[in-house]
C-alpha atoms as a PDB file:
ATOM      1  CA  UNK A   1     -30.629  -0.135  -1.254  1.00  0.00           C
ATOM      2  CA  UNK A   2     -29.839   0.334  -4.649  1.00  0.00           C
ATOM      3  CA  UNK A   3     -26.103  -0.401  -6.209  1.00  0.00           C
ATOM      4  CA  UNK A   4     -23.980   2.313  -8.034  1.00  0.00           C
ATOM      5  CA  UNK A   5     -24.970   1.007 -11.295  1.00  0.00           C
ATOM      6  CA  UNK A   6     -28.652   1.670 -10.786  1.00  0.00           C
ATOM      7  CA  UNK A   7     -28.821   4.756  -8.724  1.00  0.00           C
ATOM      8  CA  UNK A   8     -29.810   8.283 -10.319  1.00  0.00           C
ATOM      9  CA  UNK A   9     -25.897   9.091 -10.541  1.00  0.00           C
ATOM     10  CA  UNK A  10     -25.358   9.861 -14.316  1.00  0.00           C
ATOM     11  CA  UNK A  11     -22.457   7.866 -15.647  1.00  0.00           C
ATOM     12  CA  UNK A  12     -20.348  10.850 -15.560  1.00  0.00           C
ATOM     13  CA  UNK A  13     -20.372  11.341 -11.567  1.00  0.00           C
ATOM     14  CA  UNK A  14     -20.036   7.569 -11.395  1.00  0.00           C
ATOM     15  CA  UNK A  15     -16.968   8.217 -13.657  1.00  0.00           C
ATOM     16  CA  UNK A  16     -15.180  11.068 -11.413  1.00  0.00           C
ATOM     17  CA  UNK A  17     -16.534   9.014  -7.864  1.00  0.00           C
ATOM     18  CA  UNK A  18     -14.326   6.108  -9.533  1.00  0.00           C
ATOM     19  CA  UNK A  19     -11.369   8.553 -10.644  1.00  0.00           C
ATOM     20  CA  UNK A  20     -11.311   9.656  -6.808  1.00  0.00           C
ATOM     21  CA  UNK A  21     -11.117   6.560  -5.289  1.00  0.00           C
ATOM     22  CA  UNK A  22      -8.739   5.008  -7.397  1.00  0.00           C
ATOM     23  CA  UNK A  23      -6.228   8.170  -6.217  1.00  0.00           C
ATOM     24  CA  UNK A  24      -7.283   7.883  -2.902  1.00  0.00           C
ATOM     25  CA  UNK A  25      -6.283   4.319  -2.817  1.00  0.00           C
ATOM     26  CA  UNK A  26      -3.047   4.337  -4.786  1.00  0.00           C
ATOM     27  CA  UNK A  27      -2.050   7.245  -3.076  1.00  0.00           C
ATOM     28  CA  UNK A  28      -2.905   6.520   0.602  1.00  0.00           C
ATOM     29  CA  UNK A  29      -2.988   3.031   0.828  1.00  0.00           C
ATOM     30  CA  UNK A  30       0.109   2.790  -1.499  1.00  0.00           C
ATOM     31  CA  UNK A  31       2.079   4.915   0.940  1.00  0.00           C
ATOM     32  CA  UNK A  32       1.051   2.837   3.893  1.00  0.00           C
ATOM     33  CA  UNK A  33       1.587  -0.369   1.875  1.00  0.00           C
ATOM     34  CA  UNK A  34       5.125   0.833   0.844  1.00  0.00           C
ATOM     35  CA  UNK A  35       5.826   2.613   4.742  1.00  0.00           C
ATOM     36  CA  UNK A  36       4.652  -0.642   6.195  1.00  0.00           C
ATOM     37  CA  UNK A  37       6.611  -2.859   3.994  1.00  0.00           C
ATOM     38  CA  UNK A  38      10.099  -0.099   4.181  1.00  0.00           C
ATOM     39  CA  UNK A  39       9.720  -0.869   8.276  1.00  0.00           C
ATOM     40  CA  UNK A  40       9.598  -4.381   7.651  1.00  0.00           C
ATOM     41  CA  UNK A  41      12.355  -4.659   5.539  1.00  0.00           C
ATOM     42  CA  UNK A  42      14.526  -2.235   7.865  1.00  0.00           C
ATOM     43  CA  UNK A  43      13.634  -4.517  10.661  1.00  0.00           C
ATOM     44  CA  UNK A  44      14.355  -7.980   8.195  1.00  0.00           C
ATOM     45  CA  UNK A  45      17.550  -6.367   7.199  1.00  0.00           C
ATOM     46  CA  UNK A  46      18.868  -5.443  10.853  1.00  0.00           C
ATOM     47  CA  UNK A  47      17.640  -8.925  11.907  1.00  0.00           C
ATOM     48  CA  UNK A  48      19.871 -11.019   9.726  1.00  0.00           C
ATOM     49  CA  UNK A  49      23.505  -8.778  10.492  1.00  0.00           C
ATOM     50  CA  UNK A  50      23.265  -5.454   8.920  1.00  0.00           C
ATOM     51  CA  UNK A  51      24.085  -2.925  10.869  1.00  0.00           C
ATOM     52  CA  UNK A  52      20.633  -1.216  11.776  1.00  0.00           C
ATOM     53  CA  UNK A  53      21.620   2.633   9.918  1.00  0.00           C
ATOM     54  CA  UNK A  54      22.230   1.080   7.334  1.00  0.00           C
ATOM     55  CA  UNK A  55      19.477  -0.981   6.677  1.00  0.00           C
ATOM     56  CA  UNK A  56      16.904   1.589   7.371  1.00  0.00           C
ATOM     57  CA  UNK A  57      18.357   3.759   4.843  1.00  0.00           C
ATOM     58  CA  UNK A  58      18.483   0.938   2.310  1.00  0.00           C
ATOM     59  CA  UNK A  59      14.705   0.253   3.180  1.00  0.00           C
ATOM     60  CA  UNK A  60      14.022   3.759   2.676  1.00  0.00           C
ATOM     61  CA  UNK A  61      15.730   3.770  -0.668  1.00  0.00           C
ATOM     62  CA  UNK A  62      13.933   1.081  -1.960  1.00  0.00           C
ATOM     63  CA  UNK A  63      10.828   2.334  -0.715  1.00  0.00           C
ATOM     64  CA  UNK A  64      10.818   5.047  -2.938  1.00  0.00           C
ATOM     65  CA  UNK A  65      10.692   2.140  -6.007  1.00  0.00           C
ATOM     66  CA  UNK A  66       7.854  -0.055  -4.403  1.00  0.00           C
ATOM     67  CA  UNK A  67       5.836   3.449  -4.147  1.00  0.00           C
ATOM     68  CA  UNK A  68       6.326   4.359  -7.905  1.00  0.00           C
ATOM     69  CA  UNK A  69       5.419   0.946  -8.522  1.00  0.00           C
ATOM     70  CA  UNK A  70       2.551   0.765  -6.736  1.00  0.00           C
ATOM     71  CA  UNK A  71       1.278   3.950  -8.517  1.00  0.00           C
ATOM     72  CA  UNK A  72       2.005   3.006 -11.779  1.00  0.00           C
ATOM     73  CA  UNK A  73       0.328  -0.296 -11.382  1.00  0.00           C
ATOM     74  CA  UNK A  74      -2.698   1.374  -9.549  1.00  0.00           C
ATOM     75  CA  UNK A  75      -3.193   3.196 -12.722  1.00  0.00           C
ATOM     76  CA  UNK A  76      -2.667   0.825 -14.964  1.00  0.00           C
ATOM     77  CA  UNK A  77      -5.173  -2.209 -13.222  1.00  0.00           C
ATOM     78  CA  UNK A  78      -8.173  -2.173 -15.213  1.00  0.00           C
ATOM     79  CA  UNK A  79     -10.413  -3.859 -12.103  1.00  0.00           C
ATOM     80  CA  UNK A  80      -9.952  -1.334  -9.473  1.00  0.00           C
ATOM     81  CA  UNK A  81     -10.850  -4.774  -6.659  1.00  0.00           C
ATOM     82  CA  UNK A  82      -7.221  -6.313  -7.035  1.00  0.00           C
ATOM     83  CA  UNK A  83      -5.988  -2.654  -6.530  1.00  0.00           C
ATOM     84  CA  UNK A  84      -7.789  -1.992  -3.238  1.00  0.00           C
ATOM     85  CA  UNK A  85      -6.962  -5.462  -1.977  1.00  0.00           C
ATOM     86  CA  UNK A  86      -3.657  -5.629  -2.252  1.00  0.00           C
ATOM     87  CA  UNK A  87      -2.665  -1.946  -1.222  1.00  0.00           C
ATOM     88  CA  UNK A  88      -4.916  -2.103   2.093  1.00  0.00           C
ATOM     89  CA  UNK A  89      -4.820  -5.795   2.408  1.00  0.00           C
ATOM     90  CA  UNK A  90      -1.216  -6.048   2.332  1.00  0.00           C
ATOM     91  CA  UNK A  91      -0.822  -2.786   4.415  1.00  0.00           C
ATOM     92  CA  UNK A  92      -2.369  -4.339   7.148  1.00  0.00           C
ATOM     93  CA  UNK A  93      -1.020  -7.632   6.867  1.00  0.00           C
ATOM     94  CA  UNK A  94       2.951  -5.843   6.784  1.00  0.00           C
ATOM     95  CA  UNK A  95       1.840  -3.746   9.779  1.00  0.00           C
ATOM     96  CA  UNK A  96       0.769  -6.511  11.683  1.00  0.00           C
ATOM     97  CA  UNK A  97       4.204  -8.585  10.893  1.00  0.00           C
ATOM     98  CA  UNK A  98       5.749  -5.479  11.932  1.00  0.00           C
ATOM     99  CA  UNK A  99       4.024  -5.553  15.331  1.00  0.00           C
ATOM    100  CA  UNK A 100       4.743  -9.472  15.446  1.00  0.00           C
ATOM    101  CA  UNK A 101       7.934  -9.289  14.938  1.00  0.00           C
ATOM    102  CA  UNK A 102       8.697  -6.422  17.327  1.00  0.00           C
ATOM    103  CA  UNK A 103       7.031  -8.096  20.127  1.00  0.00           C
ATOM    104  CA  UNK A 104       9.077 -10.905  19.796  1.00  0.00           C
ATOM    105  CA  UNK A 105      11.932  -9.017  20.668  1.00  0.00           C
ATOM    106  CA  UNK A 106      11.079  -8.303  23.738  1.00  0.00           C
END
């Protein structure tokens, strides 16, 4: 199987495949990153004595920074690996705290 680099794809289409996948990334898997880590916080916030409204709306409120920052720094990465690692890797590793901690409640 031949890599990227060497297939028949001119360096334009390799260009606009990269373009795509960088927005696909920064956009989905910064939203999940930033939903999974505004439910964590909620549930961090509510867990050490504020009162549970509040600290959802607080989470939600600062969500809206960590997802312009993730965007602006998904642009602005030259390497697009660190990118995809931390906005899917760190998705799923909130998410699964999330779970953790919720079934620890019980």
């Amino acid at each position: 199987m031949a890599s990227l680099a060497s297939s028949s794809l001119s360096p334009r289409w390799r260009n606009t495949a990269g373009l795509i996948l960088r927005l696909l990334v920064v956009i989905g898997g910064g939203y999940f990153l930033t939903a999974a880590l505004v439910s964590l916080g909620a549930a961090g916030m509510a867990a050490f004595g504020m009162a549970g409204s509040e600290a959802v709306v607080l989470a939600a409120m600062l969500g809206y920074l960590v997802y312009l920052g993730i965007g602006l720094w998904g642009f602005a990465e030259r390497r697009p690996m660190p990118l995809y690692l931390v906005t899917l890797g760190g998705a799923v590793l909130a998410q699964g705290l999330v779970y953790w901690l919720s079934r620890m409640g019980n």
